[in-house]
C-alpha atoms as a PDB file:
ATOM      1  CA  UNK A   1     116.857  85.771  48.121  1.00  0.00           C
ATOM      2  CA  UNK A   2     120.478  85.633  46.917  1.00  0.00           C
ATOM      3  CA  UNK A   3     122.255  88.476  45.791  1.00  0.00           C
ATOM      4  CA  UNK A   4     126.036  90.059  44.839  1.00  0.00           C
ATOM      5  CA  UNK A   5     126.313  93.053  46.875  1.00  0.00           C
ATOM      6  CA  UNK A   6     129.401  95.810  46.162  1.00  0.00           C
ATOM      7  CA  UNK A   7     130.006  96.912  49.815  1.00  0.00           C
ATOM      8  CA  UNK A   8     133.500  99.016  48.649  1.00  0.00           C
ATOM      9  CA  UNK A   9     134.810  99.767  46.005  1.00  0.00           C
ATOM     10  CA  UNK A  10     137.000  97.493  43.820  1.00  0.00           C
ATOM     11  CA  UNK A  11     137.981  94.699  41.820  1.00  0.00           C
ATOM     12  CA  UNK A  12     135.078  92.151  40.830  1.00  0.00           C
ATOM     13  CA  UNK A  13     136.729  89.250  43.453  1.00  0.00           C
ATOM     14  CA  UNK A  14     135.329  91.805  46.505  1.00  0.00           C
ATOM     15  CA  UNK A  15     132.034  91.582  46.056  1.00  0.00           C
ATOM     16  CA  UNK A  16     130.229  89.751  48.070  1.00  0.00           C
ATOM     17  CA  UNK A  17     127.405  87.037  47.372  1.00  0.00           C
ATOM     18  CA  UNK A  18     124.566  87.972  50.180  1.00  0.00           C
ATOM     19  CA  UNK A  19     121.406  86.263  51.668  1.00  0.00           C
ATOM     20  CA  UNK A  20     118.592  89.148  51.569  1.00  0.00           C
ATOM     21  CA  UNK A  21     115.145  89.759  52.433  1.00  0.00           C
ATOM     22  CA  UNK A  22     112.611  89.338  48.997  1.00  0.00           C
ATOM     23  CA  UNK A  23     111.867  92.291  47.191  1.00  0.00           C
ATOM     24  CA  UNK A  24     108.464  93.702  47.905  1.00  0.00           C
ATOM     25  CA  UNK A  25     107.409  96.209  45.070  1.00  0.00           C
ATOM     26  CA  UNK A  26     106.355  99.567  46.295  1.00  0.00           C
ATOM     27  CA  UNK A  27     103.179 101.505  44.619  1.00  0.00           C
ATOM     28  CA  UNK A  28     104.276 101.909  40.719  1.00  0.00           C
ATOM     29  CA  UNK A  29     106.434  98.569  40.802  1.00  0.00           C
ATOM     30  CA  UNK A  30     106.938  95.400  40.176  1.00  0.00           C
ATOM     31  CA  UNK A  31     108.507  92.577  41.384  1.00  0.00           C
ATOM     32  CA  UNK A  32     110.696  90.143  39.466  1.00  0.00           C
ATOM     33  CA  UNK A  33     112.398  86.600  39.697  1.00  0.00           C
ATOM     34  CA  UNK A  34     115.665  87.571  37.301  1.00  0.00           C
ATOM     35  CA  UNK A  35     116.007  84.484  35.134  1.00  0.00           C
ATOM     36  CA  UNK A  36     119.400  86.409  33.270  1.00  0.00           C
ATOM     37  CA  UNK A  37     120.838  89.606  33.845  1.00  0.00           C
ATOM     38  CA  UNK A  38     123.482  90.859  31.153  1.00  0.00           C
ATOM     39  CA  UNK A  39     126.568  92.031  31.982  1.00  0.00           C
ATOM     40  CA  UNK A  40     128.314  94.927  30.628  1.00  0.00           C
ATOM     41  CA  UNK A  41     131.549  97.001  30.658  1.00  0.00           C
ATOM     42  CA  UNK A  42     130.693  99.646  32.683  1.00  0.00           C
ATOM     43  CA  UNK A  43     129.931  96.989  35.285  1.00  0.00           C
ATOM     44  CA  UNK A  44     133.638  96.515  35.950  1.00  0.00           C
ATOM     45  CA  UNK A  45     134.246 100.278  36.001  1.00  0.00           C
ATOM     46  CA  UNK A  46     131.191 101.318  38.694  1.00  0.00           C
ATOM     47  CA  UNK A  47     132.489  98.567  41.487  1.00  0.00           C
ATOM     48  CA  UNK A  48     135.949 100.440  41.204  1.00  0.00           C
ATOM     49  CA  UNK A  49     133.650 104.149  41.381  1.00  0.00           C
ATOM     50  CA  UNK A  50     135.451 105.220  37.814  1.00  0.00           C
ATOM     51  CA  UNK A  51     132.368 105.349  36.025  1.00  0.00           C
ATOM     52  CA  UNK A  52     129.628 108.789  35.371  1.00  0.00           C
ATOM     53  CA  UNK A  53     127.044 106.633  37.487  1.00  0.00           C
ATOM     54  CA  UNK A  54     128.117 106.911  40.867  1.00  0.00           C
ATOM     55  CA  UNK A  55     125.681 105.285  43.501  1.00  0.00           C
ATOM     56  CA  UNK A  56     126.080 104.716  47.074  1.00  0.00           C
ATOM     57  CA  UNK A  57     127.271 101.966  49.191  1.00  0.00           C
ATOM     58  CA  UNK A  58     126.203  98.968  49.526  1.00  0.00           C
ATOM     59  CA  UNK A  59     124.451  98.077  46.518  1.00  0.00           C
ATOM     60  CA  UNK A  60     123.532  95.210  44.130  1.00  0.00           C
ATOM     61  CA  UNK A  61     125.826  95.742  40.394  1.00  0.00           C
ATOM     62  CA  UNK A  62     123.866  95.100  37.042  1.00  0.00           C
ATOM     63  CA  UNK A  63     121.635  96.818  34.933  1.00  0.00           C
ATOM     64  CA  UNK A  64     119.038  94.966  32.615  1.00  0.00           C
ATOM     65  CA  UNK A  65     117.598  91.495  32.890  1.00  0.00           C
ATOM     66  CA  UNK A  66     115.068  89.660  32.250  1.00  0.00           C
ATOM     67  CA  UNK A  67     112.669  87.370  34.250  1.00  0.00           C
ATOM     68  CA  UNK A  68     109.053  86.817  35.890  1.00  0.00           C
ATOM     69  CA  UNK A  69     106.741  89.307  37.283  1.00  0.00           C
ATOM     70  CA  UNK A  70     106.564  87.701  40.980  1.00  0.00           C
ATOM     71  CA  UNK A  71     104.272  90.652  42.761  1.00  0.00           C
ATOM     72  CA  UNK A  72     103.025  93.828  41.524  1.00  0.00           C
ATOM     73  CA  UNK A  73     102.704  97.075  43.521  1.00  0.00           C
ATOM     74  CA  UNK A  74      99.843  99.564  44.091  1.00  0.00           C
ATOM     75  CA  UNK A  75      98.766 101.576  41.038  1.00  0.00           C
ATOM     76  CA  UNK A  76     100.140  99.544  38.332  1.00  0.00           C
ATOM     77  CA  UNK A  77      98.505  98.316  35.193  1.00  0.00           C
ATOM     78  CA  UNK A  78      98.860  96.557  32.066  1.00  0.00           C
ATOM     79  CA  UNK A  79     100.801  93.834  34.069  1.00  0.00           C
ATOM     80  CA  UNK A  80     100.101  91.138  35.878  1.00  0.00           C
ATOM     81  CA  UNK A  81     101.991  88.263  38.056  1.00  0.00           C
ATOM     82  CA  UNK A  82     103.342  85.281  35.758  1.00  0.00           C
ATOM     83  CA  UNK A  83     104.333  87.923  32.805  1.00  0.00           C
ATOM     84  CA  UNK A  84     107.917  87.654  31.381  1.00  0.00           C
ATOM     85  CA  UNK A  85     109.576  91.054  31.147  1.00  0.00           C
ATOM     86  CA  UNK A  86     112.404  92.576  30.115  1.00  0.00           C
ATOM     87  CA  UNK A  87     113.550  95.691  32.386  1.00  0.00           C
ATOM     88  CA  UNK A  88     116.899  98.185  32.105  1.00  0.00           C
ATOM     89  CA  UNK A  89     117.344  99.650  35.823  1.00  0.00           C
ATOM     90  CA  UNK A  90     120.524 101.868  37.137  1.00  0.00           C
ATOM     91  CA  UNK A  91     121.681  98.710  39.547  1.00  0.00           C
ATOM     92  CA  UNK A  92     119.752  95.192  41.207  1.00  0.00           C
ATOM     93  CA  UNK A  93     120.243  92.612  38.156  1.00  0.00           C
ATOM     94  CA  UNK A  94     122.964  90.961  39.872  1.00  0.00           C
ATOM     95  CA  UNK A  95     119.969  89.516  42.340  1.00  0.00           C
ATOM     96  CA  UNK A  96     117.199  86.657  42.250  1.00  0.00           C
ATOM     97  CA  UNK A  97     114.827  89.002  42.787  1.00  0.00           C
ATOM     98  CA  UNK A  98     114.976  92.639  41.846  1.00  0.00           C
ATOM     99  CA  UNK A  99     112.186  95.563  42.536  1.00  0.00           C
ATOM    100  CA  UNK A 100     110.961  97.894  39.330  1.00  0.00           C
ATOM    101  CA  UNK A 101     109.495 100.722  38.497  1.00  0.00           C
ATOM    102  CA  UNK A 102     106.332 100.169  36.016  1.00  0.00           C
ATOM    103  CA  UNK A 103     107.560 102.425  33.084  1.00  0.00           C
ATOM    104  CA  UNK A 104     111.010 100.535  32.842  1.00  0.00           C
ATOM    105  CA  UNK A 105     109.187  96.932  31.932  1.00  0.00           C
ATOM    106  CA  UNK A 106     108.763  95.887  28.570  1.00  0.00           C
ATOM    107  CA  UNK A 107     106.750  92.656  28.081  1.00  0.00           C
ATOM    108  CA  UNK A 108     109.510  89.478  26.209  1.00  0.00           C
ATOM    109  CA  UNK A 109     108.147  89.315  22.894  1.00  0.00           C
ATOM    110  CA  UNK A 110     106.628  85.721  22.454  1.00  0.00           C
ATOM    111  CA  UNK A 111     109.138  82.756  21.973  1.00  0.00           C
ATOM    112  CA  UNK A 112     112.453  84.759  23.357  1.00  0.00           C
ATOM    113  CA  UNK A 113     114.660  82.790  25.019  1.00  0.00           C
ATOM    114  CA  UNK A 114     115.595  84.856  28.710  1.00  0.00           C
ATOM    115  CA  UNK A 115     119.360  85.294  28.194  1.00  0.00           C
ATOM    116  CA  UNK A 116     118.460  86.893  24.645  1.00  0.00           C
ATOM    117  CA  UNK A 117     116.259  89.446  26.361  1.00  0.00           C
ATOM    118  CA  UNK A 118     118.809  90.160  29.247  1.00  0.00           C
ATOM    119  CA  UNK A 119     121.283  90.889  26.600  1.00  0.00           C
ATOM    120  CA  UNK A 120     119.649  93.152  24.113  1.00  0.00           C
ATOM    121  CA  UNK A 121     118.641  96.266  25.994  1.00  0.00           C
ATOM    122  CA  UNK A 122     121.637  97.777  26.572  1.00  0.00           C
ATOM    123  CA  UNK A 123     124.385  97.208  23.760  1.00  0.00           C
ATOM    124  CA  UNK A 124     121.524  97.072  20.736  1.00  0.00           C
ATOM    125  CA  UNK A 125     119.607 100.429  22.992  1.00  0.00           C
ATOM    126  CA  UNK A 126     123.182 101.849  22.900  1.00  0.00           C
ATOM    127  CA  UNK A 127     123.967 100.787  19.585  1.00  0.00           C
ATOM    128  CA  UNK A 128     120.708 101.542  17.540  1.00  0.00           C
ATOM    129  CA  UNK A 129     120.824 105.341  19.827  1.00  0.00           C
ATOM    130  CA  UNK A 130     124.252 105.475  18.076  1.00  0.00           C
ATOM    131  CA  UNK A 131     123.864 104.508  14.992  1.00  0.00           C
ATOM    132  CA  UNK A 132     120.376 105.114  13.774  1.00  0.00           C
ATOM    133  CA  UNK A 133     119.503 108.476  15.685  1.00  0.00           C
ATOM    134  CA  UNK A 134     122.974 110.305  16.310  1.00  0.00           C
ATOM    135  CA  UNK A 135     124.821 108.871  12.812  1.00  0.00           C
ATOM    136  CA  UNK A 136     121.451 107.885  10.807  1.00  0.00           C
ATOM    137  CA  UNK A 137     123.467 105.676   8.514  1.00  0.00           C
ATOM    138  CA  UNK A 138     122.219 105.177   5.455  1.00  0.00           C
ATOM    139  CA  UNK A 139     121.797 101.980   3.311  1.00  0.00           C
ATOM    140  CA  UNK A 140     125.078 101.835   0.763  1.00  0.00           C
ATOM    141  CA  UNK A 141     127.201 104.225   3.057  1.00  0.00           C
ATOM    142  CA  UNK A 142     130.383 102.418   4.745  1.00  0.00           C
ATOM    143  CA  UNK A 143     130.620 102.057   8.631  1.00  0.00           C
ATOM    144  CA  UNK A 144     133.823 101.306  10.759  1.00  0.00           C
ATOM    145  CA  UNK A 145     133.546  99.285  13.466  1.00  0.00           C
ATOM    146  CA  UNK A 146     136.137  99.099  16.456  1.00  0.00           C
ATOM    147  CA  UNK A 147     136.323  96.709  19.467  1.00  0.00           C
ATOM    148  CA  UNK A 148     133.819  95.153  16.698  1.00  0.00           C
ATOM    149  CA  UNK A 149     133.759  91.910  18.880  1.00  0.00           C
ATOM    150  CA  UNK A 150     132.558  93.284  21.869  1.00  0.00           C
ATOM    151  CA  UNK A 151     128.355  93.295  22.751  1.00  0.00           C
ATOM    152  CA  UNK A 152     127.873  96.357  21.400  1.00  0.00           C
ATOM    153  CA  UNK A 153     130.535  96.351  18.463  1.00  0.00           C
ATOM    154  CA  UNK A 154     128.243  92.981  17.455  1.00  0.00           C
ATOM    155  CA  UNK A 155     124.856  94.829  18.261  1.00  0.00           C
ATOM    156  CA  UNK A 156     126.445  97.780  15.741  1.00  0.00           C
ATOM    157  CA  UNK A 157     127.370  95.039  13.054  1.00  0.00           C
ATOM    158  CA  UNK A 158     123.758  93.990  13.235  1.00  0.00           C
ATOM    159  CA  UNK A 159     122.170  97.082  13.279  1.00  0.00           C
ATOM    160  CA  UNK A 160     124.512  98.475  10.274  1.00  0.00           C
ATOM    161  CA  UNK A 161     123.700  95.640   8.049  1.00  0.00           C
ATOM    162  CA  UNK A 162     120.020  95.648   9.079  1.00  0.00           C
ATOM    163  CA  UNK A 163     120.313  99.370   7.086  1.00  0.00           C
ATOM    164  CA  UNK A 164     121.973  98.417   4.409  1.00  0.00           C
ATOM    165  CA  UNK A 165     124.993 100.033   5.044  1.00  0.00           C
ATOM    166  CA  UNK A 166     128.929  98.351   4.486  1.00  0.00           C
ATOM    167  CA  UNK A 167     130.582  97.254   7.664  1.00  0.00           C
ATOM    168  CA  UNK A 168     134.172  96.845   8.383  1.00  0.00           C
ATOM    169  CA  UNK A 169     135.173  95.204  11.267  1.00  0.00           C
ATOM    170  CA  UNK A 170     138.387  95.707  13.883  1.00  0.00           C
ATOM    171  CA  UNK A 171     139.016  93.849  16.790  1.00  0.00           C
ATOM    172  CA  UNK A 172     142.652  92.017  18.121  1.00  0.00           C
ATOM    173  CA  UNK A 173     142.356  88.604  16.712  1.00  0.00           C
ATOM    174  CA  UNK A 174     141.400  86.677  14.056  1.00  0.00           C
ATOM    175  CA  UNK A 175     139.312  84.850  16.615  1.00  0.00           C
ATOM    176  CA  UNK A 176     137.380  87.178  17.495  1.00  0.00           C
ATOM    177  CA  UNK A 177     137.310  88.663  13.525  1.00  0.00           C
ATOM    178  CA  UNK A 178     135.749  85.447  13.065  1.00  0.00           C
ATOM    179  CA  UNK A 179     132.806  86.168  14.946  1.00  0.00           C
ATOM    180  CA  UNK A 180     132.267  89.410  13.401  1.00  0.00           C
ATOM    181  CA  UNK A 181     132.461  87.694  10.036  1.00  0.00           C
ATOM    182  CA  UNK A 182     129.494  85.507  10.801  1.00  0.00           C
ATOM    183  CA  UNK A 183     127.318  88.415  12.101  1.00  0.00           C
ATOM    184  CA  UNK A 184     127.617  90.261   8.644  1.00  0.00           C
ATOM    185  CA  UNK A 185     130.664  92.195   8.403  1.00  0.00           C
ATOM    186  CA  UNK A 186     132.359  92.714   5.152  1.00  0.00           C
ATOM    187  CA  UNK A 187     135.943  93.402   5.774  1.00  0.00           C
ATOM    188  CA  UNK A 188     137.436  93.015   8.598  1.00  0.00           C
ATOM    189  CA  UNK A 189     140.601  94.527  10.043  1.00  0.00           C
ATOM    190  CA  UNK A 190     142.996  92.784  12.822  1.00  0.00           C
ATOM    191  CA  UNK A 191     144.517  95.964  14.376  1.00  0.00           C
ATOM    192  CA  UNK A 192     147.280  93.762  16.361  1.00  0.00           C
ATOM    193  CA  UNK A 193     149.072  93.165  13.247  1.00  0.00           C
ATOM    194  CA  UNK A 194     148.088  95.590  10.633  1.00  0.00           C
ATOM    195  CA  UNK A 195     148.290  99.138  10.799  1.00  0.00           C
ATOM    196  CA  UNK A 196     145.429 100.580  11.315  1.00  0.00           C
ATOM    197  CA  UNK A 197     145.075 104.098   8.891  1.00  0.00           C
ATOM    198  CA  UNK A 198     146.968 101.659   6.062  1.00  0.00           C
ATOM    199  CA  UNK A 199     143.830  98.692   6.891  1.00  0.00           C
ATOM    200  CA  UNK A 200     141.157 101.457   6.565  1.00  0.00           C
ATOM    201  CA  UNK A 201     142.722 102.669   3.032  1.00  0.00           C
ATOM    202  CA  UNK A 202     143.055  98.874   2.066  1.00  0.00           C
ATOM    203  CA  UNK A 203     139.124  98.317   2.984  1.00  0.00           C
ATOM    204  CA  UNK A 204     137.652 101.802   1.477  1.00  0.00           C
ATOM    205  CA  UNK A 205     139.565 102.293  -1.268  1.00  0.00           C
ATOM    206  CA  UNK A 206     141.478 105.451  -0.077  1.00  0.00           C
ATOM    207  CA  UNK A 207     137.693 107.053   0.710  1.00  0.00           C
ATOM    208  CA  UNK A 208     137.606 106.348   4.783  1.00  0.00           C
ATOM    209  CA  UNK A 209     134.475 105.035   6.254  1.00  0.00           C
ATOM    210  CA  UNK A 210     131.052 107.245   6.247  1.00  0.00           C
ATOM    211  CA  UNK A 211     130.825 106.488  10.331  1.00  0.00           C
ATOM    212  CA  UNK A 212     133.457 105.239  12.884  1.00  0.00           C
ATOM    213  CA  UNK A 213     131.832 103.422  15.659  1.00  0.00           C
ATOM    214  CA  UNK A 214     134.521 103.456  18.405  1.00  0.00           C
ATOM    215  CA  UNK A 215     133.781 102.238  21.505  1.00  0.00           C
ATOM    216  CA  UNK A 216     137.477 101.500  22.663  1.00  0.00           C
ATOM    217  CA  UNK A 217     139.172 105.005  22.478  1.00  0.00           C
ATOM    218  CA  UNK A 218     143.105 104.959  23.322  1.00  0.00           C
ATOM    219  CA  UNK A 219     145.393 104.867  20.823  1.00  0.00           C
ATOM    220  CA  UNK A 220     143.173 103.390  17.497  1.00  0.00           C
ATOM    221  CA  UNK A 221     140.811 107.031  17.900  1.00  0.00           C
ATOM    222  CA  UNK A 222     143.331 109.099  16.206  1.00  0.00           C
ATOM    223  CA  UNK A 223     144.331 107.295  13.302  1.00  0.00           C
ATOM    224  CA  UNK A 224     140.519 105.872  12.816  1.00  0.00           C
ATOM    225  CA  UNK A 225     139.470 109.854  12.925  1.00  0.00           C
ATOM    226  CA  UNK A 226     142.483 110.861  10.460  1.00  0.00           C
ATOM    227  CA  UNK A 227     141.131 108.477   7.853  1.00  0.00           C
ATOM    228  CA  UNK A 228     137.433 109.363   8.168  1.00  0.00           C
ATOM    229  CA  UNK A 229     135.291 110.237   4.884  1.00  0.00           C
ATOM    230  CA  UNK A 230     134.646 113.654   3.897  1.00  0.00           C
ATOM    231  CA  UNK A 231     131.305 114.548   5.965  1.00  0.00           C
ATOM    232  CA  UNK A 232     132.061 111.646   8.123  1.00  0.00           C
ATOM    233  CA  UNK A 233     130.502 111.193  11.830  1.00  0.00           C
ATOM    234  CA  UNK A 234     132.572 110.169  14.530  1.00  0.00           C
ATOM    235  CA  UNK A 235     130.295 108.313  17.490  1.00  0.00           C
ATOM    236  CA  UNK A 236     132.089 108.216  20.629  1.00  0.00           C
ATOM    237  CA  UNK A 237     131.009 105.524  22.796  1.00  0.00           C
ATOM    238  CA  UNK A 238     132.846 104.818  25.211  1.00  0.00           C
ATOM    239  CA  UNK A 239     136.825 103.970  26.328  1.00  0.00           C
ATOM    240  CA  UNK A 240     137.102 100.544  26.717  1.00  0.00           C
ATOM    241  CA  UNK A 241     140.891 100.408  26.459  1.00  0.00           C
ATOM    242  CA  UNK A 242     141.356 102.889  28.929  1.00  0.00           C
ATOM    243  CA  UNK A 243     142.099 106.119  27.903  1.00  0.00           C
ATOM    244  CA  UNK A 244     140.530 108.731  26.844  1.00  0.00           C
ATOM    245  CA  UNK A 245     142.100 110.071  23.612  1.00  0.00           C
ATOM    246  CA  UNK A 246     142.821 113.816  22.803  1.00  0.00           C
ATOM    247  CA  UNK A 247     141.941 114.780  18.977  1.00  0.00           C
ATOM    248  CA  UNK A 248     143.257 117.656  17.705  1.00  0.00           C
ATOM    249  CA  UNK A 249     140.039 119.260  16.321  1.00  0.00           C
ATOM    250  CA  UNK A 250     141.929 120.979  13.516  1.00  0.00           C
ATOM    251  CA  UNK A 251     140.794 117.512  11.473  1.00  0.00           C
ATOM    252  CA  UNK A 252     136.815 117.884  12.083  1.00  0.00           C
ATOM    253  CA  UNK A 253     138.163 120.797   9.778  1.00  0.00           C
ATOM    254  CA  UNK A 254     140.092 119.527   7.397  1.00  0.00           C
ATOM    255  CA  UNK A 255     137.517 116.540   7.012  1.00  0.00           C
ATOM    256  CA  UNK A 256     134.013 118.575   7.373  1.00  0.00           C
ATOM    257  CA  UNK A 257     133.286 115.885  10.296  1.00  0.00           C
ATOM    258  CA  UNK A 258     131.654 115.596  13.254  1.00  0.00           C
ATOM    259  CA  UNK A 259     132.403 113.986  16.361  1.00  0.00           C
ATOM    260  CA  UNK A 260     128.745 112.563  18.343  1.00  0.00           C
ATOM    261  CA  UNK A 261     128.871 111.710  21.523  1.00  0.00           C
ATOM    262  CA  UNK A 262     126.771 108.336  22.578  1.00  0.00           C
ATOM    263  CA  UNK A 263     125.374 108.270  26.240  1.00  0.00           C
ATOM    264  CA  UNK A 264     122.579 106.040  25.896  1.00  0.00           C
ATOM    265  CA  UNK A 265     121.555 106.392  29.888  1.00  0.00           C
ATOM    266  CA  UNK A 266     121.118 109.556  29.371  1.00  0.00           C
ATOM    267  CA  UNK A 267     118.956 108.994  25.924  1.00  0.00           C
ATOM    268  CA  UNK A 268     116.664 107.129  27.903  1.00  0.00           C
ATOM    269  CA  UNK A 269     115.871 109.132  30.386  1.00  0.00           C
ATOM    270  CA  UNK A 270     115.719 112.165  28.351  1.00  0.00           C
ATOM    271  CA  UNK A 271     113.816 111.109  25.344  1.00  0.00           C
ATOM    272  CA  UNK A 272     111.921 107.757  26.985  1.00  0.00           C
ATOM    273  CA  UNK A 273     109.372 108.126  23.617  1.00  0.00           C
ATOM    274  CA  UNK A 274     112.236 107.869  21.437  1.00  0.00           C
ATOM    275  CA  UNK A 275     113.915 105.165  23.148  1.00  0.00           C
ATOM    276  CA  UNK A 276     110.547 103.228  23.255  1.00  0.00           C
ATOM    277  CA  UNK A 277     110.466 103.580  19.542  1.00  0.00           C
ATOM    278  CA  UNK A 278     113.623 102.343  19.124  1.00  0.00           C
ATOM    279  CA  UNK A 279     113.143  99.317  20.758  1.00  0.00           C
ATOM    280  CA  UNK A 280     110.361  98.539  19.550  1.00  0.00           C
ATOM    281  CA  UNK A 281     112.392  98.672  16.074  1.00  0.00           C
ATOM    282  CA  UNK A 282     114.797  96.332  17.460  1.00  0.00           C
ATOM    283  CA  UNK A 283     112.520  93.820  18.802  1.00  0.00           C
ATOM    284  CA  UNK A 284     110.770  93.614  15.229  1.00  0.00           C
ATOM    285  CA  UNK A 285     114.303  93.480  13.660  1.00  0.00           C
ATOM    286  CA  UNK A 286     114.949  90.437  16.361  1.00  0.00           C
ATOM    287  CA  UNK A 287     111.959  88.640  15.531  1.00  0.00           C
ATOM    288  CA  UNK A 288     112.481  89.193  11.689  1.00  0.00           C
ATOM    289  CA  UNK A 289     116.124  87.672  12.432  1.00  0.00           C
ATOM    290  CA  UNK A 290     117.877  91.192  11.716  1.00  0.00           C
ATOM    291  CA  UNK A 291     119.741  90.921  14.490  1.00  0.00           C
ATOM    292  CA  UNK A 292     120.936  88.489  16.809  1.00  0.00           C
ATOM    293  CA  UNK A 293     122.337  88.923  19.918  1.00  0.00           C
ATOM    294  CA  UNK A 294     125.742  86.647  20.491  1.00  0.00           C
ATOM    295  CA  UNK A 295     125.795  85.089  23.919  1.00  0.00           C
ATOM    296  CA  UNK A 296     129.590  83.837  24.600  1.00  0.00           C
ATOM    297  CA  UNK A 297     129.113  82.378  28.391  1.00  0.00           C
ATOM    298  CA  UNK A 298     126.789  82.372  31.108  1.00  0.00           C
ATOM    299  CA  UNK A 299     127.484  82.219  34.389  1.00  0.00           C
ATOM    300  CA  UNK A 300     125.418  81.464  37.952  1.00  0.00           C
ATOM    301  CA  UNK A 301     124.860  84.200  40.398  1.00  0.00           C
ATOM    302  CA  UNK A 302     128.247  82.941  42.709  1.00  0.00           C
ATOM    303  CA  UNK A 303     129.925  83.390  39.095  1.00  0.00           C
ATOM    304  CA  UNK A 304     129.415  86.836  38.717  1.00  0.00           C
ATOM    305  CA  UNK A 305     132.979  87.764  39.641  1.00  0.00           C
ATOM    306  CA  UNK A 306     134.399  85.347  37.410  1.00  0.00           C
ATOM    307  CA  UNK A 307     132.325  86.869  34.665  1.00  0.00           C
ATOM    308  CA  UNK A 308     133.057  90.519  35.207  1.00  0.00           C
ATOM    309  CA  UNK A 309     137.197  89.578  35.598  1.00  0.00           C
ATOM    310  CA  UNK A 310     136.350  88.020  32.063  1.00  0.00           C
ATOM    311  CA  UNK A 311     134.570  91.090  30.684  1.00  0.00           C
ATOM    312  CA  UNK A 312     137.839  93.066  32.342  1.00  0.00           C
ATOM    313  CA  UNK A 313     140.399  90.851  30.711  1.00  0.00           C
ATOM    314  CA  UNK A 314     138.570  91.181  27.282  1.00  0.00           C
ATOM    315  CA  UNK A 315     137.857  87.651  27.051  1.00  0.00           C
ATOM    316  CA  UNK A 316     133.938  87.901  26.206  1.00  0.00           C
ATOM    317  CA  UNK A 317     133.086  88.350  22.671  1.00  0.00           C
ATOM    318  CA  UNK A 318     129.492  89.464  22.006  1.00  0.00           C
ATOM    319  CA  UNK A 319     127.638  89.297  25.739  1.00  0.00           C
ATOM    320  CA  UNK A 320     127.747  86.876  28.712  1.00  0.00           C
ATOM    321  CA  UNK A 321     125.159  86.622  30.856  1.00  0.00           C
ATOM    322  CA  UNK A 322     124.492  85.712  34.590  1.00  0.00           C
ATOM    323  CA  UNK A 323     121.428  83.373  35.426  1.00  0.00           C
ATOM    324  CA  UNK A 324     120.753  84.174  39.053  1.00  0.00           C
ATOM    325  CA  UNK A 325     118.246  81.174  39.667  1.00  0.00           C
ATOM    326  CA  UNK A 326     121.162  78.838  39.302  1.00  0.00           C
END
């Protein structure tokens, strides 16, 4: 089998597209042909070793997918060999065939297309974590979305609406404010030309947003925190522009908030129950047409460094997905 090995760390143009043996699933796996494997942010950050998931050299980038059971190891039930799955691992997406424990398998609900599945598990899992356990935003309360173009700034659009709740969405252009737009959001704000903290007055009437859903960090934290509602929650999810802000906590204060930290990884292997019940929430919410995953590009397996210099340069909107059979 083919598959994109990271050998050393750096940019996505090192790794290296490999011939290897086929996956043979130990006792309490299975086996799996990956039809699409979603790509993600912190894919670009654990080639270069500057993400919290550190693991050793060589090994094969990429974290959920979705594809065919192809053998099934000793001990495991309630599967068998044809089955179309859905699995979230810690690396081996990037691959035509990828190994699995039992308990991280969740049968494709009937009909779902395989990019779809490849791209819901991690930026909805994130998102709904986020937004639904650690904010539980409420139906008429107002939610602020940053980097709202992004696959799990969509997945939060989604999931916000799907509760009722007001969305505002910021992103960079009015491109990619577009595609917020047709995923639900009410307002949206275009923090390349309008001032953020002034935007956010415009688009809650001087109130500030119930939740702020920043997954960017940087430079936007500060002035998104400084206009957050009375009571507000704060989820920080991750720093896609870079750099980690510095808040003076004086405002949690002033503004009775709280700042939420969002590590879904850790969620999930913490609470698996909860995260179970989650997504079996989401995958009703899919199939009710709730929410609905925005796939921007897909890619063959050769691709892959093409597609994570893409996700990089912020070029992706929604997800992009690599099909490894092609």
């Amino acid at each position: 089998m083919k598959a994109i090995v990271c050998n050393s760390w750096g940019l996505p143009d090192t790794l290296v597209l490999e011939d290897l043996p086929d996956v043979v699933p130990a006792a309490g796996q299975v086996a799996i042909d990956v039809q699409a494997a979603g790509v993600n942010f912190p894919d670009v950050l654990i080639i270069q070793n500057k993400y919290q998931v550190k693991p050793a050299l060589p090994f094969i980038p990429g974290s959920e997918l979705a594809g065919t059971i192809r053998a099934i190891g000793d001990g495991v039930t309630g599967f068998k060999v044809g089955d179309r799955v859905i699995a979230f691992v810690g690396q081996g997406a990037f691959a035509q065939q990828v190994a699995v424990p039992a308990q991280a398998v969740m049968p494709m609900p009937p009909g779902m297309d395989f990019d779809i599945a490849a791209a819901i598990t991690l930026t909805y899992g994130t998102s709904h974590h986020a937004v639904v356990d650690r904010a539980q935003l409420k139906a008429g309360e107002t939610m602020l979305v940053l980097g709202a173009a992004g696959g799990v700034g969509l997945a939060a659009i989604d999931i916000g609406k799907a509760l009722g709740a007001r969305v505002i969405a910021a992103a960079s252009s009015d491109e990619k404010l577009a595609v917020c737009k047709d995923h639900g959001a009410d307002e949206l704000i275009n923090y390349s030309t309008e001032d953020l903290r002034e935007a956010i007055k415009r688009t809650t009437g001087g109130k500030g947003p119930d939740v702020i859903y920043d997954p960017v960090g940087g430079v936007y934290a500060e002035p998104a925190f400084r206009s957050i509602a009375w009571r507000g929650r704060y989820l920080v999810v991750g720093f896609a522009n870079g750099e980690i802000p510095k808040l003076p906590l004086n405002l949690t204060l002033l503004k009775g908030a709280s700042l939420m930290g969002v590590f879904w990884g850790d969620f999930v292997r913490r609470e698996p129950a909860a995260n179970l019940a989650a997504m079996r929430e989401l995958m009703g919410w899919l199939a009710a047409g709730k929410v609905r995953p925005h796939i921007s590009g897909r890619y063959a397996l050769a691709e892959t460094p093409a597609a994570l210099n893409d996700m990089a340069a912020r070029k992706v909107t929604g997800k992009i997905v690599i099909e490894p059979q092609r």
